[in-house]
PDB file of N, CA and C in Angstrom:
ATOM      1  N   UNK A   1      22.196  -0.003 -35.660  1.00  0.00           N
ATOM      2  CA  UNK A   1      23.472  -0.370 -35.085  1.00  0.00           C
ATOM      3  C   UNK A   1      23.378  -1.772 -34.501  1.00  0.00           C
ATOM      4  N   UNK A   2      24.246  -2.562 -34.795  1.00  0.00           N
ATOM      5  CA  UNK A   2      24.119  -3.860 -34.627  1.00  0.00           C
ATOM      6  C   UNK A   2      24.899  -3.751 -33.359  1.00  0.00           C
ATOM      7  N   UNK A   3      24.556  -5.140 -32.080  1.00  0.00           N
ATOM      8  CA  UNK A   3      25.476  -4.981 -30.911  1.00  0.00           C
ATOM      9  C   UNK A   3      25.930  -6.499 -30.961  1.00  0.00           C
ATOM     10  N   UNK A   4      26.284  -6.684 -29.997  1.00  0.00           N
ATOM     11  CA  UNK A   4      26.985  -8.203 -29.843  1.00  0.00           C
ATOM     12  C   UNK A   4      25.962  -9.321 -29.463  1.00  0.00           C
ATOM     13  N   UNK A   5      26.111 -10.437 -29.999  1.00  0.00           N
ATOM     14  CA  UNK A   5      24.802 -11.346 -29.864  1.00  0.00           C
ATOM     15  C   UNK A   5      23.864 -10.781 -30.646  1.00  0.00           C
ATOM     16  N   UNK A   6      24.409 -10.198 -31.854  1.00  0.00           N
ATOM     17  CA  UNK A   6      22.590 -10.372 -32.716  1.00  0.00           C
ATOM     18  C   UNK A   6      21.926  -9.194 -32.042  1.00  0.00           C
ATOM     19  N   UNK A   7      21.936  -8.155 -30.926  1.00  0.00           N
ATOM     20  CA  UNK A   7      21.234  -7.409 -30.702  1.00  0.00           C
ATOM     21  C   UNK A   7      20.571  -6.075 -31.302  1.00  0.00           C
ATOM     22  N   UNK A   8      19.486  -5.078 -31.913  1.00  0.00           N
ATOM     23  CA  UNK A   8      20.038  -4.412 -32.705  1.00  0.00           C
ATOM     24  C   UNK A   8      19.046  -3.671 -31.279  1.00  0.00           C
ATOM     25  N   UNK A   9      20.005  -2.439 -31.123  1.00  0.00           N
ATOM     26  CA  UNK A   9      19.595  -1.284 -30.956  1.00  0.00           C
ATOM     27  C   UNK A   9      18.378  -0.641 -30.753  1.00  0.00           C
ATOM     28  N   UNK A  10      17.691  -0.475 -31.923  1.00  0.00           N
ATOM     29  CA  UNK A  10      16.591   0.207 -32.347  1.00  0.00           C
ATOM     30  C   UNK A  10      15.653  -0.677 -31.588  1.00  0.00           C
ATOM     31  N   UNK A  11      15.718  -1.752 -32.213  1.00  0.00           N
ATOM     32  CA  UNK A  11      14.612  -2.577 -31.751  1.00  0.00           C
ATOM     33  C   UNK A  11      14.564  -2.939 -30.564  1.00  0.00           C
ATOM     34  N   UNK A  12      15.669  -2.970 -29.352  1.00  0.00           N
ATOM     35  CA  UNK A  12      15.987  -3.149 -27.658  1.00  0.00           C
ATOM     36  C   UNK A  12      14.586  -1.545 -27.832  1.00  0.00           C
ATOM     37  N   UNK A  13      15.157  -0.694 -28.213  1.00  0.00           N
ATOM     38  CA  UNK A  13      14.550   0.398 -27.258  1.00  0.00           C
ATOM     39  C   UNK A  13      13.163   0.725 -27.553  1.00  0.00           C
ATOM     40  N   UNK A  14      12.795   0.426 -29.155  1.00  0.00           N
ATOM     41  CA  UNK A  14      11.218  -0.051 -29.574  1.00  0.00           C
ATOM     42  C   UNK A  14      10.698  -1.083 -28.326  1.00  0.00           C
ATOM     43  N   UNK A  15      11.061  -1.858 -27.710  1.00  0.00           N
ATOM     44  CA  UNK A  15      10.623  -2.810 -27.181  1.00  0.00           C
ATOM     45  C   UNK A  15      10.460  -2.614 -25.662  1.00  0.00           C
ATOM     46  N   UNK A  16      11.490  -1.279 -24.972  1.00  0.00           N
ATOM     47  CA  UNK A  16      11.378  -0.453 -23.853  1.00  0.00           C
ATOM     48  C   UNK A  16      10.315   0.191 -23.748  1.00  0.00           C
ATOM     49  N   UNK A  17      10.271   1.004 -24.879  1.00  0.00           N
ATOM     50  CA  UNK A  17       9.357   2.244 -25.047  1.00  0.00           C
ATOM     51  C   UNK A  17       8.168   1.606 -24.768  1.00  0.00           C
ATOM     52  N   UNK A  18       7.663   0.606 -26.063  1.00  0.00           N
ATOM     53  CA  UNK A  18       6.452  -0.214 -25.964  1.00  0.00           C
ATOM     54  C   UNK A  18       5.901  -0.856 -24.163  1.00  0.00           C
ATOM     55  N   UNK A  19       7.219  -1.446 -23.756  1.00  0.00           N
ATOM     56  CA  UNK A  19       6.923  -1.754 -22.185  1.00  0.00           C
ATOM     57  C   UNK A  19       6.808  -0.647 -21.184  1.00  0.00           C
ATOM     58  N   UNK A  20       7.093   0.277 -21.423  1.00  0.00           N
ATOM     59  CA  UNK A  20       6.812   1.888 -20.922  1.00  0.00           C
ATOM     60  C   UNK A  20       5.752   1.980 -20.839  1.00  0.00           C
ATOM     61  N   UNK A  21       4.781   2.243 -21.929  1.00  0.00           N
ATOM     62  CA  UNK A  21       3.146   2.558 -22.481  1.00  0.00           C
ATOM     63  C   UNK A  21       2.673   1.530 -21.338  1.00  0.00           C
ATOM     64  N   UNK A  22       2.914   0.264 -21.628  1.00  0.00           N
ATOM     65  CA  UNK A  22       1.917  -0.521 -21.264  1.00  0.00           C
ATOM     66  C   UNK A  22       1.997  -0.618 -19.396  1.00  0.00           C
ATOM     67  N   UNK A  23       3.174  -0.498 -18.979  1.00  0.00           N
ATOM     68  CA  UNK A  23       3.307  -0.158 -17.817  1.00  0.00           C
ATOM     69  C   UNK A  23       2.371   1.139 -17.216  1.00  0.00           C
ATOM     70  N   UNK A  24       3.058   2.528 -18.006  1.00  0.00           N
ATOM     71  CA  UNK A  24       2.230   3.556 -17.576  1.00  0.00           C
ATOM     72  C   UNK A  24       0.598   3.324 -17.600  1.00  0.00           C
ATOM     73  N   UNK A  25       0.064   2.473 -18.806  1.00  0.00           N
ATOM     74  CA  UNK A  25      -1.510   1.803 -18.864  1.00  0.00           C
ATOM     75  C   UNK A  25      -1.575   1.784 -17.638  1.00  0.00           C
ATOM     76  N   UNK A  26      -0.924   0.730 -17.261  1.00  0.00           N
ATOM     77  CA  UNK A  26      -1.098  -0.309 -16.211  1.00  0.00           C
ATOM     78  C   UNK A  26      -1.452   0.089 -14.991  1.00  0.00           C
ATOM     79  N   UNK A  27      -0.507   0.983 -14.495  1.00  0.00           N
ATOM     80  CA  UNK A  27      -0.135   2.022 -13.348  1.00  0.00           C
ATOM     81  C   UNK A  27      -1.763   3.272 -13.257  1.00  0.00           C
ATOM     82  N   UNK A  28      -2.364   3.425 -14.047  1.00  0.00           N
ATOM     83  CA  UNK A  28      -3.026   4.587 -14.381  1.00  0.00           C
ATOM     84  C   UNK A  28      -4.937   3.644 -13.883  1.00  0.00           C
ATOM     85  N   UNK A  29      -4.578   2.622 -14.684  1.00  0.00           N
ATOM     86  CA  UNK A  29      -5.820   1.416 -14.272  1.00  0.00           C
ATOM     87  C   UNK A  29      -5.590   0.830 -12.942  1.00  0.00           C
ATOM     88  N   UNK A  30      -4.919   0.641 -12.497  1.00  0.00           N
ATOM     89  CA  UNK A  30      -4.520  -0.015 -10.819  1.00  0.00           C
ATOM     90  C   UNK A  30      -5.096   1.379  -9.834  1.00  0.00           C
ATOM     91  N   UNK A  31      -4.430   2.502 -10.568  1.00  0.00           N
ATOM     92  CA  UNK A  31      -4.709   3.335  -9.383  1.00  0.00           C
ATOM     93  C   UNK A  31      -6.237   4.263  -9.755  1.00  0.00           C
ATOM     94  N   UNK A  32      -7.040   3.825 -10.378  1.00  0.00           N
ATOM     95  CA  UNK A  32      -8.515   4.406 -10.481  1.00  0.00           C
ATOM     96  C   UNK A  32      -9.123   3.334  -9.785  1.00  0.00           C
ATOM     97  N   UNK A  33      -8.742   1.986  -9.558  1.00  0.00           N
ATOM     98  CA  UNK A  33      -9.532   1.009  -8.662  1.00  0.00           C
ATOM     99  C   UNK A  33      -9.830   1.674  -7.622  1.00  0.00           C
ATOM    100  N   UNK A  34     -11.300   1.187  -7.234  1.00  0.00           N
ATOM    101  CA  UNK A  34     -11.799   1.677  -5.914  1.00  0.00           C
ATOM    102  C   UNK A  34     -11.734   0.908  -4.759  1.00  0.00           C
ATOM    103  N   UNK A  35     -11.697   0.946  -3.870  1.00  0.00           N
ATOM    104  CA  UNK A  35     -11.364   0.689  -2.688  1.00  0.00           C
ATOM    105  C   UNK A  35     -12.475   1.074  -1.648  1.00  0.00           C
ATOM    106  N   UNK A  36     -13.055   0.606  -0.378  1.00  0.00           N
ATOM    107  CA  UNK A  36     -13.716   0.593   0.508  1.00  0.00           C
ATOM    108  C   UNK A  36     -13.103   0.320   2.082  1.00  0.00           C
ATOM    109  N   UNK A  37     -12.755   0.761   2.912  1.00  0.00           N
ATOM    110  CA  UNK A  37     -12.148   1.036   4.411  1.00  0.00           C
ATOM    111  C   UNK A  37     -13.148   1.606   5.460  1.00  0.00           C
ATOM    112  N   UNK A  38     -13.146   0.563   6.197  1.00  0.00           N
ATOM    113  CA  UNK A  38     -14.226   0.991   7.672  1.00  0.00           C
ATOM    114  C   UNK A  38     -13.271   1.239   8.669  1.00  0.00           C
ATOM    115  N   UNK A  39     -13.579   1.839   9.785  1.00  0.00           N
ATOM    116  CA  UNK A  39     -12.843   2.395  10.854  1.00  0.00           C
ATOM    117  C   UNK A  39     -13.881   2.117  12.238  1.00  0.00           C
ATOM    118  N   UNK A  40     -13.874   1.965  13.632  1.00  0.00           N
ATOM    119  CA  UNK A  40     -14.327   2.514  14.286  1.00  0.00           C
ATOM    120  C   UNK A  40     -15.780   1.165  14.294  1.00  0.00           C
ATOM    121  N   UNK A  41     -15.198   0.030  13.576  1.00  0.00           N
ATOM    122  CA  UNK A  41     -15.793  -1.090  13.814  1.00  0.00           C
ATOM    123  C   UNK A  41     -17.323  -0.984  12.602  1.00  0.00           C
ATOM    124  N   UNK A  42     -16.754  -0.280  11.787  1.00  0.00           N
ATOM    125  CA  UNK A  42     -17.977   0.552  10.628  1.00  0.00           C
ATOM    126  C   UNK A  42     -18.501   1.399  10.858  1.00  0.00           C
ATOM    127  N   UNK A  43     -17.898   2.624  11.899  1.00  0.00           N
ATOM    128  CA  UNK A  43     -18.559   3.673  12.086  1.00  0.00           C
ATOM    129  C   UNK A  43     -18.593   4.910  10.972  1.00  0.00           C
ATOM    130  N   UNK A  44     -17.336   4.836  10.490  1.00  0.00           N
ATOM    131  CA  UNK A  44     -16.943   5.518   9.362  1.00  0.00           C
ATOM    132  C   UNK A  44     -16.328   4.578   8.379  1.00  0.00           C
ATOM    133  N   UNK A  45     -16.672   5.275   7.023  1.00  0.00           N
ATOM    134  CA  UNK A  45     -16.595   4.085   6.107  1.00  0.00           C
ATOM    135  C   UNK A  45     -15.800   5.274   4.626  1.00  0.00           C
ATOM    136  N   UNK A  46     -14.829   4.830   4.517  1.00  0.00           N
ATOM    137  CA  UNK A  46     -13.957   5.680   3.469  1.00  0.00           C
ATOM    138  C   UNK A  46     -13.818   4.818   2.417  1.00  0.00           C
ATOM    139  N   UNK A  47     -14.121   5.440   1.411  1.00  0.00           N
ATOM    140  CA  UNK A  47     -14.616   4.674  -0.348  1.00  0.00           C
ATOM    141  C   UNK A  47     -13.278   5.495  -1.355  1.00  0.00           C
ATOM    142  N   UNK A  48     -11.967   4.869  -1.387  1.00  0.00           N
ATOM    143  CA  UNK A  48     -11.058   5.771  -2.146  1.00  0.00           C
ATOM    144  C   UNK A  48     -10.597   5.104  -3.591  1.00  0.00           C
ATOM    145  N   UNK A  49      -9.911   5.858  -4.038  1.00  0.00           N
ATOM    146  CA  UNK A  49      -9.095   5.597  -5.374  1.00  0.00           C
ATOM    147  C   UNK A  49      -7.906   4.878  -5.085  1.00  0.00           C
ATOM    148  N   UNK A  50      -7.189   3.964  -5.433  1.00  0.00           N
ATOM    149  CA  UNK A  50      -6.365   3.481  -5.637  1.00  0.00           C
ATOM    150  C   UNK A  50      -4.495   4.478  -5.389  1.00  0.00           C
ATOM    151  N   UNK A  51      -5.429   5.189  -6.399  1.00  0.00           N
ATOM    152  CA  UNK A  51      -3.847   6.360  -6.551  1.00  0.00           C
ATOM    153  C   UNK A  51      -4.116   7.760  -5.160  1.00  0.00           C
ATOM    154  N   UNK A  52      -4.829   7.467  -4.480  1.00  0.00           N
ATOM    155  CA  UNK A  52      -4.793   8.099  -3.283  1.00  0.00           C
ATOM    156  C   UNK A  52      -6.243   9.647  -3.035  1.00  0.00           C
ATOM    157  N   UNK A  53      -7.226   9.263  -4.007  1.00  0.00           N
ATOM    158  CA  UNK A  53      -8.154  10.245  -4.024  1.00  0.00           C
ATOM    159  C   UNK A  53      -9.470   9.445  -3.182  1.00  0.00           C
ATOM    160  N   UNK A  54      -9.472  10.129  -2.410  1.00  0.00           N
ATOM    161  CA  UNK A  54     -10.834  10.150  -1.386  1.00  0.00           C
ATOM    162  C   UNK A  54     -11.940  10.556  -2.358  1.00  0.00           C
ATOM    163  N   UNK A  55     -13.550   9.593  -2.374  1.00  0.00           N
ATOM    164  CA  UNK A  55     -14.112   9.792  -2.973  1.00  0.00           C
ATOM    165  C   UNK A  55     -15.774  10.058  -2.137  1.00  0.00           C
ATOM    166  N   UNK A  56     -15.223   9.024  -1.252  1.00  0.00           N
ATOM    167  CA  UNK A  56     -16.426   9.904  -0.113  1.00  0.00           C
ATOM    168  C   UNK A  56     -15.928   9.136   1.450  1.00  0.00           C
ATOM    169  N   UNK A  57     -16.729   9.936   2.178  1.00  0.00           N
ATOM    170  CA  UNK A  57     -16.528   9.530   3.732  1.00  0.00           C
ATOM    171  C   UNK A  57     -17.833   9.657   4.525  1.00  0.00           C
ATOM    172  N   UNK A  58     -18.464   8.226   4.652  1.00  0.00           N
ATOM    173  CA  UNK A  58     -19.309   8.358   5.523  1.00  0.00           C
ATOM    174  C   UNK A  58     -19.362   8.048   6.705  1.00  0.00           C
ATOM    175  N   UNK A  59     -20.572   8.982   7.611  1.00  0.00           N
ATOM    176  CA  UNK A  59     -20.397   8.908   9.455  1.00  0.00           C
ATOM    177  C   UNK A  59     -21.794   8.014   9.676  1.00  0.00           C
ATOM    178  N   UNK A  60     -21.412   6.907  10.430  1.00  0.00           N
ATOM    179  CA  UNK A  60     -22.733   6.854  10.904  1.00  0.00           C
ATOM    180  C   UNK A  60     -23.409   8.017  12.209  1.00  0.00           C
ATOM    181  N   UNK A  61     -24.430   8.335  11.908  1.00  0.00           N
ATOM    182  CA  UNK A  61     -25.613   9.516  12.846  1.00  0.00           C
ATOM    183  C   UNK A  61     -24.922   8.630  14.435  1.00  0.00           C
ATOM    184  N   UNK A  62     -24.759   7.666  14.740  1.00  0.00           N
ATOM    185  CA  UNK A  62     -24.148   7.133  16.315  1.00  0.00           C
ATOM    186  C   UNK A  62     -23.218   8.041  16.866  1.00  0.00           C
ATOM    187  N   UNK A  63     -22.118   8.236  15.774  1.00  0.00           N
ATOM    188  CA  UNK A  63     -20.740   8.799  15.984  1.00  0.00           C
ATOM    189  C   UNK A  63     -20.645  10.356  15.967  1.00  0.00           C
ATOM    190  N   UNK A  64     -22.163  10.407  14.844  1.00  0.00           N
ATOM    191  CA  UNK A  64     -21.943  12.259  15.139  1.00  0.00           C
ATOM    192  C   UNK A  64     -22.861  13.131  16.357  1.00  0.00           C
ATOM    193  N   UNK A  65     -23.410  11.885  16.859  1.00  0.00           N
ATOM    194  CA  UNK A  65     -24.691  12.204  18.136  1.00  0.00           C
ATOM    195  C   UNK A  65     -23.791  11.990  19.184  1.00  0.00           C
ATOM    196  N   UNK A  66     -22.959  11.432  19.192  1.00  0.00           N
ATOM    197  CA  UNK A  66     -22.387  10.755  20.239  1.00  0.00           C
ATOM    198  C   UNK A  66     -21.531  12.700  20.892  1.00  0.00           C
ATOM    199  N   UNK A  67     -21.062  13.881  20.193  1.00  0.00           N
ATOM    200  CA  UNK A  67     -20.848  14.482  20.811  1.00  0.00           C
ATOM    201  C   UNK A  67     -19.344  14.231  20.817  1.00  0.00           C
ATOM    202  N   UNK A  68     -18.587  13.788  20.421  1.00  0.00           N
ATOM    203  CA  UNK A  68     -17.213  13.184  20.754  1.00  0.00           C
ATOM    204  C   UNK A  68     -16.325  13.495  19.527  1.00  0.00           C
ATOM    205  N   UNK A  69     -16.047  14.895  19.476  1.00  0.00           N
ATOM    206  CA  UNK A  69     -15.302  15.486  18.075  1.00  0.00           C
ATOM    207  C   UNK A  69     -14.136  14.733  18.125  1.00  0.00           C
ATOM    208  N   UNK A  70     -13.076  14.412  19.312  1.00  0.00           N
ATOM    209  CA  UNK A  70     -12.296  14.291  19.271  1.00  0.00           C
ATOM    210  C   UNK A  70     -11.950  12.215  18.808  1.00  0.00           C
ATOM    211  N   UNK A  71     -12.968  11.715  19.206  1.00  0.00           N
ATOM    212  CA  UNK A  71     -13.032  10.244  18.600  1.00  0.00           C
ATOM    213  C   UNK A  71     -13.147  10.332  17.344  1.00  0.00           C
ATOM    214  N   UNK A  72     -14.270  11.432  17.032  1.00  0.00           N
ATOM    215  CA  UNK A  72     -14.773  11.092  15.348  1.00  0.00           C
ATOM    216  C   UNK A  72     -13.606  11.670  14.674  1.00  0.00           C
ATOM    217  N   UNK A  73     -12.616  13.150  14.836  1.00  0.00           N
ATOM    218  CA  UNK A  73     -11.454  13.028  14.411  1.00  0.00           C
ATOM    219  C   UNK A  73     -10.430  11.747  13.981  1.00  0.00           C
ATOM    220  N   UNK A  74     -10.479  11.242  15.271  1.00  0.00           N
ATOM    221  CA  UNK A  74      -9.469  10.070  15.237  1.00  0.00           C
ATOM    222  C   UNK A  74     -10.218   8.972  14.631  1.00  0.00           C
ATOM    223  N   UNK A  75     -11.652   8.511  14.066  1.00  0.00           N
ATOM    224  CA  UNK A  75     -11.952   7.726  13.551  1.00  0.00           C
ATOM    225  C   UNK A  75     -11.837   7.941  12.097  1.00  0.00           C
ATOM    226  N   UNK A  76     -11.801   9.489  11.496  1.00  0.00           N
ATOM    227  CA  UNK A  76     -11.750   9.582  10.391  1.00  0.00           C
ATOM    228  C   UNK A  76     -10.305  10.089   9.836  1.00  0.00           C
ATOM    229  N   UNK A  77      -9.280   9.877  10.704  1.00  0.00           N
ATOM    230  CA  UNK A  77      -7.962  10.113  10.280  1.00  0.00           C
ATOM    231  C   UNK A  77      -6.952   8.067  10.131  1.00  0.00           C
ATOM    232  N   UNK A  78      -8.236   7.460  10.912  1.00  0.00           N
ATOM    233  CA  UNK A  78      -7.661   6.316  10.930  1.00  0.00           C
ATOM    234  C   UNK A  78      -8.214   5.532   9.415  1.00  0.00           C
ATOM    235  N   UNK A  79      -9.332   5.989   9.268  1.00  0.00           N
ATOM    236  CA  UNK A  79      -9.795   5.471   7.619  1.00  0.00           C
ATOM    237  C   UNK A  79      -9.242   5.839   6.688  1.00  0.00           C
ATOM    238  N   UNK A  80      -9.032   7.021   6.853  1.00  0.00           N
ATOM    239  CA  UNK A  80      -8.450   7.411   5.574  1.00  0.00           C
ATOM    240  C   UNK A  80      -6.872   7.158   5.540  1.00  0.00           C
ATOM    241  N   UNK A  81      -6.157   7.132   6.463  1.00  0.00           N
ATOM    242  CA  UNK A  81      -4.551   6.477   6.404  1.00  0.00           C
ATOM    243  C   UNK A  81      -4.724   5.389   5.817  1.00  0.00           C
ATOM    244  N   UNK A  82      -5.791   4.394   6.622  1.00  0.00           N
ATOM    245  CA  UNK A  82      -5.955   3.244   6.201  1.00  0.00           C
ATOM    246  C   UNK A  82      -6.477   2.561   4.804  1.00  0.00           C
ATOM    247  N   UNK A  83      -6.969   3.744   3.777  1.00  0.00           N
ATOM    248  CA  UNK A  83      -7.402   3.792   2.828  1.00  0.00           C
ATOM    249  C   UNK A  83      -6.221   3.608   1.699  1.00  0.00           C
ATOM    250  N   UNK A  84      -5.512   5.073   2.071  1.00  0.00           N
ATOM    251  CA  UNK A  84      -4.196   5.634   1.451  1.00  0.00           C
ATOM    252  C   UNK A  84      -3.047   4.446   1.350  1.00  0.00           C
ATOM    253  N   UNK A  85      -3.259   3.476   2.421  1.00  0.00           N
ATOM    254  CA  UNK A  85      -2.101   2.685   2.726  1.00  0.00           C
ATOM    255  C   UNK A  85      -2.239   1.448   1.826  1.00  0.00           C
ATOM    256  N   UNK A  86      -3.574   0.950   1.815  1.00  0.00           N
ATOM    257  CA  UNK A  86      -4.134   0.149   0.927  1.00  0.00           C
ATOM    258  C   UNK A  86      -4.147   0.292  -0.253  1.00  0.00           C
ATOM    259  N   UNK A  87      -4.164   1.745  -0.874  1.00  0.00           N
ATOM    260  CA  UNK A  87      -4.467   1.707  -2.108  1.00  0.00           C
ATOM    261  C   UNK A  87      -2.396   1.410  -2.556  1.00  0.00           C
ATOM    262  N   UNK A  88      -2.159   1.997  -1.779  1.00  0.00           N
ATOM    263  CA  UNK A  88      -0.479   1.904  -2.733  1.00  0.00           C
ATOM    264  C   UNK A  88      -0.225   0.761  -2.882  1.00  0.00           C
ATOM    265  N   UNK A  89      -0.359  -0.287  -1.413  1.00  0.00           N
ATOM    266  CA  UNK A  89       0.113  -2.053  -1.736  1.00  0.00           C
ATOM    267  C   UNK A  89      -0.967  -1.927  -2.965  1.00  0.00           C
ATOM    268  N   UNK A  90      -1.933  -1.872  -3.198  1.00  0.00           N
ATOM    269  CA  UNK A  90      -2.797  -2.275  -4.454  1.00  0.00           C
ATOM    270  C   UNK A  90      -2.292  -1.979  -5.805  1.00  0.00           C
ATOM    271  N   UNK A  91      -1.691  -0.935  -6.194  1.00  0.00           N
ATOM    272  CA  UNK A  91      -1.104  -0.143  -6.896  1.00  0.00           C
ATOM    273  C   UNK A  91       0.704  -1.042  -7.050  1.00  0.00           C
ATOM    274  N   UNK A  92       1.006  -1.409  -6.197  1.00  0.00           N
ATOM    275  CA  UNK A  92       2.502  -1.652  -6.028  1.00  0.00           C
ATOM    276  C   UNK A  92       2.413  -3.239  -6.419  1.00  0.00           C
ATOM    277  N   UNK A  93       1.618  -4.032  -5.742  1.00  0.00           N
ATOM    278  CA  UNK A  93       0.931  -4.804  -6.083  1.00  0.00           C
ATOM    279  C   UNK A  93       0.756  -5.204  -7.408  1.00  0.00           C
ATOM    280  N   UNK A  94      -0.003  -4.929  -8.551  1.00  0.00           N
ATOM    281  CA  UNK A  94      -0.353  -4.630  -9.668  1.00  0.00           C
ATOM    282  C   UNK A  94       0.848  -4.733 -10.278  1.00  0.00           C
ATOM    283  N   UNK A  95       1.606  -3.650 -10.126  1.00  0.00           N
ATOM    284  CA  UNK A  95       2.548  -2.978 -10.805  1.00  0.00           C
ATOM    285  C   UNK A  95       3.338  -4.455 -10.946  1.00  0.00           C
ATOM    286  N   UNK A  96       4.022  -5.111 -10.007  1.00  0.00           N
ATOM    287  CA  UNK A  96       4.957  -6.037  -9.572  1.00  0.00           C
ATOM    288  C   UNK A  96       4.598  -6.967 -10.517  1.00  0.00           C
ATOM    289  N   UNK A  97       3.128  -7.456 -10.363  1.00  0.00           N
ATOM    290  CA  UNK A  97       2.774  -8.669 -10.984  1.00  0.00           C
ATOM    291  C   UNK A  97       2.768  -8.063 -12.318  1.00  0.00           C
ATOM    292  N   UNK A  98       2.549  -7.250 -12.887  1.00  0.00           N
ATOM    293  CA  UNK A  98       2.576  -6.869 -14.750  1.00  0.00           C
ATOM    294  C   UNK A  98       4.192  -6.597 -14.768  1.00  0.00           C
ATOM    295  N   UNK A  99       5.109  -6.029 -14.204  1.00  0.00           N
ATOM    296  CA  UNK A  99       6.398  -6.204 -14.409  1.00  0.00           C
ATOM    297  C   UNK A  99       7.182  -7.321 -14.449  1.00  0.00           C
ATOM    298  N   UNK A 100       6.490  -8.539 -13.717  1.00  0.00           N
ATOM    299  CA  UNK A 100       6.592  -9.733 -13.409  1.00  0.00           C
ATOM    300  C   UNK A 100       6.650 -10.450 -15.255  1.00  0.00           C
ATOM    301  N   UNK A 101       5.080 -10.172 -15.770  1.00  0.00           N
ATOM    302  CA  UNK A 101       4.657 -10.771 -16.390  1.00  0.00           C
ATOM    303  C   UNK A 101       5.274 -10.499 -17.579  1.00  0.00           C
ATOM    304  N   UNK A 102       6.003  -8.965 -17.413  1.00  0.00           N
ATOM    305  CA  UNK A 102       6.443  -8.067 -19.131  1.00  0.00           C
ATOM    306  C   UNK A 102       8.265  -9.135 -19.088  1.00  0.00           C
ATOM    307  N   UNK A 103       8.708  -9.565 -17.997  1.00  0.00           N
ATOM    308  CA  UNK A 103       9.859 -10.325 -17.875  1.00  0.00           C
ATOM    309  C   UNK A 103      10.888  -9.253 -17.284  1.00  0.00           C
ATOM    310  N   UNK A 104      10.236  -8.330 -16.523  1.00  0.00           N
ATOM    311  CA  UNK A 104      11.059  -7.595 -15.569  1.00  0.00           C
ATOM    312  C   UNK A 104      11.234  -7.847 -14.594  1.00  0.00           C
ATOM    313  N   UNK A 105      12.910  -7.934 -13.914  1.00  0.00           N
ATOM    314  CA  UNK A 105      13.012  -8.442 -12.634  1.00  0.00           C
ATOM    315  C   UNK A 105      12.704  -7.789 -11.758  1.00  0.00           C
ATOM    316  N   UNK A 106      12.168  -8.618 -10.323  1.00  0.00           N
ATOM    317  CA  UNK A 106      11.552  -8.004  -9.201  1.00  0.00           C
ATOM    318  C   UNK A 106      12.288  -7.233  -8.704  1.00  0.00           C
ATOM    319  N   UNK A 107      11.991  -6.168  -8.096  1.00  0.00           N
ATOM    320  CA  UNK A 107      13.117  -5.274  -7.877  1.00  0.00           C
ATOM    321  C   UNK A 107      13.419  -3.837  -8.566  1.00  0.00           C
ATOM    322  N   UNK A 108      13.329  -4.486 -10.290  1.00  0.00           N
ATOM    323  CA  UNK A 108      14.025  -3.164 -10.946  1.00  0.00           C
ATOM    324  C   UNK A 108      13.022  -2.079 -11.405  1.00  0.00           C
ATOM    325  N   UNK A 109      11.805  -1.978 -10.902  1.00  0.00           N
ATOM    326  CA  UNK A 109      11.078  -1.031 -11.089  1.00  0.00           C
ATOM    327  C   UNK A 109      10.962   0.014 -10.217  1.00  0.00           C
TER     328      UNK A 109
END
């Protein structure tokens, strides 16, 4: 089906689809990046995924001698927010600049 200006159809949405794939690529590689977050001045140290998977959490022996459940709680709820929060700008990030690059406007993703 031919449209106005020479456009045909088929080939607009061949050319969606195709920017689809490479987006979803895109999106799937951004968010397996790993990531590293200290808390507590490096007391705890949270190593995550991009797309929001915790992959480990370490204590330093200071923080777990120290007797202080209720700090080391709050040191390991502050890494890992802080992990989670990072990985999405990273992810969103990514995304923007390859939508950028496919000639999609900022915004419409």
């Amino acid at each position: 089906m031919k449209m106005p200006g020479n456009l045909n159809m088929k080939s607009m949405m061949k050319q969606a689809e195709k920017m689809k794939v490479q987006m979803d690529k895109l999106q799937e590689e951004a968010g397996n990046k790993e990531l590293e977050v200290t808390a507590g001045g490096g007391m705890i140290t949270v190593t995550a995924k991009c797309k929001g998977e915790i992959l480990k959490i370490d204590i330093e022996d200071e923080v777990i001698n120290s007797g202080d459940k209720e700090m080391l709680q709050d040191l390991i709820q502050a890494a890992v927010n802080e992990a989670l929060s990072k990985g999405k700008e990273n992810v969103d990030s990514e995304i923007s600049r390859a939508a950028t690059a496919l000639g999609i406007p900022p915004g419409f993703l």
